[in-house]
C-alpha atoms as a PDB file:
ATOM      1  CA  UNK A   1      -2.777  22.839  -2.283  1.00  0.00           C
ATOM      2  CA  UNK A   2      -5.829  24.796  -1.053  1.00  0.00           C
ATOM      3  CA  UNK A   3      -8.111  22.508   1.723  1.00  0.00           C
ATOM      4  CA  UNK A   4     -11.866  22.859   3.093  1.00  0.00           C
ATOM      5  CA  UNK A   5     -12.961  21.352   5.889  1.00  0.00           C
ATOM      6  CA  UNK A   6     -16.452  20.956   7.011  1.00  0.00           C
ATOM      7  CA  UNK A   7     -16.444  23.032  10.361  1.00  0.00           C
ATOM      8  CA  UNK A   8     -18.749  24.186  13.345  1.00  0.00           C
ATOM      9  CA  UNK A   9     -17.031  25.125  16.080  1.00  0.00           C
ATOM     10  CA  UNK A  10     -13.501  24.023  15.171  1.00  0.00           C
ATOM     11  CA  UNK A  11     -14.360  20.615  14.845  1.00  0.00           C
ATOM     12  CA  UNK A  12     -15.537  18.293  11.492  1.00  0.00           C
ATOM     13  CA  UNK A  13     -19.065  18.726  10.585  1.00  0.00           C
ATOM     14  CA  UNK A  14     -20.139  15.422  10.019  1.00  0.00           C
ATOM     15  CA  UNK A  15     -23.083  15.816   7.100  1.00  0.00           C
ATOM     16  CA  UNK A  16     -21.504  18.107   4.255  1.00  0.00           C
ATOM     17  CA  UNK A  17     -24.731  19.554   3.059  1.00  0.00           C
ATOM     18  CA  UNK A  18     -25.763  20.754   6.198  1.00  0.00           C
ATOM     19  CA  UNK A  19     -22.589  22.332   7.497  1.00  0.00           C
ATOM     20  CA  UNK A  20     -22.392  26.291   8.326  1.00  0.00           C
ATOM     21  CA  UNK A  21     -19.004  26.802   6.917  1.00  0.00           C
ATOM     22  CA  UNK A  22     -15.727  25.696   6.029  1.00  0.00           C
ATOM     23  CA  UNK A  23     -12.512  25.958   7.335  1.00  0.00           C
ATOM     24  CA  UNK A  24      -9.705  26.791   4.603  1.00  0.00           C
ATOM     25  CA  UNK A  25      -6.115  26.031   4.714  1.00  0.00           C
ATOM     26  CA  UNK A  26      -4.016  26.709   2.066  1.00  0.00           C
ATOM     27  CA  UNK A  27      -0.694  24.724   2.230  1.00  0.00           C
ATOM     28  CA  UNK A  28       2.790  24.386   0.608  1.00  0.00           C
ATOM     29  CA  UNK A  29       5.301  22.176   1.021  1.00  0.00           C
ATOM     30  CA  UNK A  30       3.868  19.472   3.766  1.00  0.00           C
ATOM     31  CA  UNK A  31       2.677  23.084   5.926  1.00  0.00           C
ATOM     32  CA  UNK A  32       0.029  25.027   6.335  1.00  0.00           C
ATOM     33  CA  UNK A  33       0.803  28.620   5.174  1.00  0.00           C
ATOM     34  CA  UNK A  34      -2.652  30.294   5.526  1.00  0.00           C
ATOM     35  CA  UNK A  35      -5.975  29.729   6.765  1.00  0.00           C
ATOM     36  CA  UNK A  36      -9.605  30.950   6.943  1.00  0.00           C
ATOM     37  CA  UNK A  37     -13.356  30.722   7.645  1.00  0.00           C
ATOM     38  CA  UNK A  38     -15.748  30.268   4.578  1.00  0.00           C
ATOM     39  CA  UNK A  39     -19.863  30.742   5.648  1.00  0.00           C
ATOM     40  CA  UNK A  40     -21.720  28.124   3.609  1.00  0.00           C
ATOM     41  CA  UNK A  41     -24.406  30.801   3.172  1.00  0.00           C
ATOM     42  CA  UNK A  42     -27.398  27.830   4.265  1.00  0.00           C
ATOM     43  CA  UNK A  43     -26.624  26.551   0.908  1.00  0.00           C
ATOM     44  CA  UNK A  44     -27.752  23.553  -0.395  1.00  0.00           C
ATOM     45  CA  UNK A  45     -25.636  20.412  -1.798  1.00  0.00           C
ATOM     46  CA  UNK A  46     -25.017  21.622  -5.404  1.00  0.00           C
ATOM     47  CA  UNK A  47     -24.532  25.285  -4.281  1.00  0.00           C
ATOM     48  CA  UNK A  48     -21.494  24.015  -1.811  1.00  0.00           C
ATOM     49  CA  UNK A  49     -19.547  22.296  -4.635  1.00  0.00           C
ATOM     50  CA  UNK A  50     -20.053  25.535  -6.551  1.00  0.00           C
ATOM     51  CA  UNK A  51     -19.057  27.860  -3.473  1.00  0.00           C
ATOM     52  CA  UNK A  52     -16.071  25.365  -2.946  1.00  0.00           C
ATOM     53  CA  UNK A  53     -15.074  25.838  -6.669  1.00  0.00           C
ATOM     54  CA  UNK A  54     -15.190  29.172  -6.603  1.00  0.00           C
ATOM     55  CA  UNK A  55     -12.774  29.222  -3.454  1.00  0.00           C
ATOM     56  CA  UNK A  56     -10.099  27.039  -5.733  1.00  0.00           C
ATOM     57  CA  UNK A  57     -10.106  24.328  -3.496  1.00  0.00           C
ATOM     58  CA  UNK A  58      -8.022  21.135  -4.182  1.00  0.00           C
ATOM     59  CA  UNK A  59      -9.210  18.906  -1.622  1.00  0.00           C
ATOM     60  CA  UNK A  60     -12.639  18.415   0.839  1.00  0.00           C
ATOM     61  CA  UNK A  61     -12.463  16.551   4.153  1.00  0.00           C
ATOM     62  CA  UNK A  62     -15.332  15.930   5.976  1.00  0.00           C
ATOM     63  CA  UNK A  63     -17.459  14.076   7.753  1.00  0.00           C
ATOM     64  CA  UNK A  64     -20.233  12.021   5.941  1.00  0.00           C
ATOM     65  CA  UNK A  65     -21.538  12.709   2.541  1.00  0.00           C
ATOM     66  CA  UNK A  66     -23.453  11.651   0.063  1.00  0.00           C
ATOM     67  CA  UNK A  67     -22.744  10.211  -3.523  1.00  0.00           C
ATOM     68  CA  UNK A  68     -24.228  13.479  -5.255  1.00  0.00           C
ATOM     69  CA  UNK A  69     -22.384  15.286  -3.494  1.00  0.00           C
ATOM     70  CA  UNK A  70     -19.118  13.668  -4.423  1.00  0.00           C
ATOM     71  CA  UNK A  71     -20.119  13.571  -8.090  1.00  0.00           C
ATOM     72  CA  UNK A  72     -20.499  17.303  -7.928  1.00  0.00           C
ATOM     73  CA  UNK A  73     -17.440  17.818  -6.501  1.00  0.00           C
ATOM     74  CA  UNK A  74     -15.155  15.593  -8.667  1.00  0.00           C
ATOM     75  CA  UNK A  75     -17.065  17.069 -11.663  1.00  0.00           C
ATOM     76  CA  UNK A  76     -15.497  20.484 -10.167  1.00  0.00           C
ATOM     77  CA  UNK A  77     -11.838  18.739  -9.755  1.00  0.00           C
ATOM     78  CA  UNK A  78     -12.222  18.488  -6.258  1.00  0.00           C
ATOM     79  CA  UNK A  79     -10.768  15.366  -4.203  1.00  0.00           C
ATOM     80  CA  UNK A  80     -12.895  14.106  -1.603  1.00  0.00           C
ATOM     81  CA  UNK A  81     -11.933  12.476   1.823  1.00  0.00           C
ATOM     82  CA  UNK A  82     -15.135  11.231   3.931  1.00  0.00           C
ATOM     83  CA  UNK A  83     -15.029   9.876   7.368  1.00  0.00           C
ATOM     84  CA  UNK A  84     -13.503  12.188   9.628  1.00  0.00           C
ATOM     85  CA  UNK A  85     -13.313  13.615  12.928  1.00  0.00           C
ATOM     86  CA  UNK A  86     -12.048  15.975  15.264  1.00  0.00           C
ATOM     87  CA  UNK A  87     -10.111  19.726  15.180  1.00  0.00           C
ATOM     88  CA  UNK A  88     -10.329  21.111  11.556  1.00  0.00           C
ATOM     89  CA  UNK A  89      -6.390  21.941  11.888  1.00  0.00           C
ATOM     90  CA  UNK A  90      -5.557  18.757  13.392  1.00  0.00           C
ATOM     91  CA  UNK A  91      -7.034  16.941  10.606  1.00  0.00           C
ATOM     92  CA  UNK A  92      -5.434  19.281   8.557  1.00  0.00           C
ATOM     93  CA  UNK A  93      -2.063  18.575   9.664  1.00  0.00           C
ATOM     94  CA  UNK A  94      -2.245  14.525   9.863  1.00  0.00           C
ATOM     95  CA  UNK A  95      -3.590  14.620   6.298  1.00  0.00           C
ATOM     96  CA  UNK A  96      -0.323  16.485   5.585  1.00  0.00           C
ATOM     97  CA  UNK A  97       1.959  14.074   7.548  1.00  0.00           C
ATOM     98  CA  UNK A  98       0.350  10.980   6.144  1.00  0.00           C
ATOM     99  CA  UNK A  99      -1.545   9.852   9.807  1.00  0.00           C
ATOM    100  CA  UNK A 100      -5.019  11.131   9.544  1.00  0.00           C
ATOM    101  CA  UNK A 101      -7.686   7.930  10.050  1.00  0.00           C
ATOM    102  CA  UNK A 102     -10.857   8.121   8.933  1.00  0.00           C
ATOM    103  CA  UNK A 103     -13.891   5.967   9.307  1.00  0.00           C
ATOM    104  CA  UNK A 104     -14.826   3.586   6.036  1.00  0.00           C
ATOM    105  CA  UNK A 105     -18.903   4.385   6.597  1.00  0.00           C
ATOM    106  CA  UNK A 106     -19.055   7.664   5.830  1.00  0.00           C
ATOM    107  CA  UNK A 107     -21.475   7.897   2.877  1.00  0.00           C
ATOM    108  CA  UNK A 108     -24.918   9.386   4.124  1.00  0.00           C
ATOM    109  CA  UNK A 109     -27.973   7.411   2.384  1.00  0.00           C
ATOM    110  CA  UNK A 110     -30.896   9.658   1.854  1.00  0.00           C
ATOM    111  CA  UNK A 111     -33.377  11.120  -0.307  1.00  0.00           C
ATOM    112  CA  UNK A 112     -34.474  14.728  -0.045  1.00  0.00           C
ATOM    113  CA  UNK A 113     -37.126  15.851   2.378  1.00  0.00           C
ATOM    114  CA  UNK A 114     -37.008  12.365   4.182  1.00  0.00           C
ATOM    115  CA  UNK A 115     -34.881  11.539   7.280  1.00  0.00           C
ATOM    116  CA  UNK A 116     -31.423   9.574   6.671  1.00  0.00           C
ATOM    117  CA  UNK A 117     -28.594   7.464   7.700  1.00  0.00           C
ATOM    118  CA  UNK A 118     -24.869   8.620   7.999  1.00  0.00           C
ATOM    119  CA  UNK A 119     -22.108   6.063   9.138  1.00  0.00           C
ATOM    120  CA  UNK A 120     -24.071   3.712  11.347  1.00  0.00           C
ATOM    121  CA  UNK A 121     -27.008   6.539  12.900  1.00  0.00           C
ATOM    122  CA  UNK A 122     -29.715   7.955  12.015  1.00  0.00           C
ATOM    123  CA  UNK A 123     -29.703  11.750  11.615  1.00  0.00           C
ATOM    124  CA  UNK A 124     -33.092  12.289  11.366  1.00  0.00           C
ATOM    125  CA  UNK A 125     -32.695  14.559   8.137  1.00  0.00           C
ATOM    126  CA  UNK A 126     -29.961  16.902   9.968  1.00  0.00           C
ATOM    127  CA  UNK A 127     -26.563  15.979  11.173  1.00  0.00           C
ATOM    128  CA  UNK A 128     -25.025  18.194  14.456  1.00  0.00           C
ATOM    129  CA  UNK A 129     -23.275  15.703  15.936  1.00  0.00           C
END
């Protein structure tokens, strides 16, 4: 199974449209086998499903995102898991062993161009948390 994470700076980026890159991890058997760093390019939403697609990726964990996003994801065959936090390899690994928690408010409420809401805050349009 091939995994991106939202990442800056080793940990989960917690708005997926607005993250600089991904961290990959390709896995086999319950371990992780391989891993890299994917640049998001400043892309957009729609252009991140795409870029994700393109990478083969079974599986997205991140922080918040919205319901577009998801749609364009799942349209790609690409399982989402919203809500959480910390190192992109720790999260990684207690998705793997069945222990990762995640929070249950992790949909981001927005339109474009206007300032939003992700899991309880107000990001102001741009989530670096």
């Amino acid at each position: 199974m091939k995994i991106a994470v939202t990442c800056e700076n080793e940990q989960v980026f917690q708005h997926f449209g607005h993250t600089p890159g991904f961290a990959v991890f390709e896995t086999e058997a319950g371990q992780i086998i391989n891993e890299k760093r994917v640049s998001s390019g400043d892309s957009g939403h729609g252009a991140l499903a795409g870029l994700l697609a393109e990478e083969r990726i079974d599986l997205l964990i991140c922080g918040g995102i919205g319901g577009g996003a998801v749609n364009a994801l799942t349209s790609f065959g690409i399982h989402v898991v919203g809500g959480a936090e910390g190192n992109v390899r720790e999260v990684v690994e207690a998705l793997l062993n069945g222990t990762l928690k995640v929070r249950e408010d992790f949909h981001c409420n927005h339109h474009h161009g206007e300032g939003h809401t992700c899991h309880g805050h107000s990001c102001g349009g741009k989530c670096s948390h």
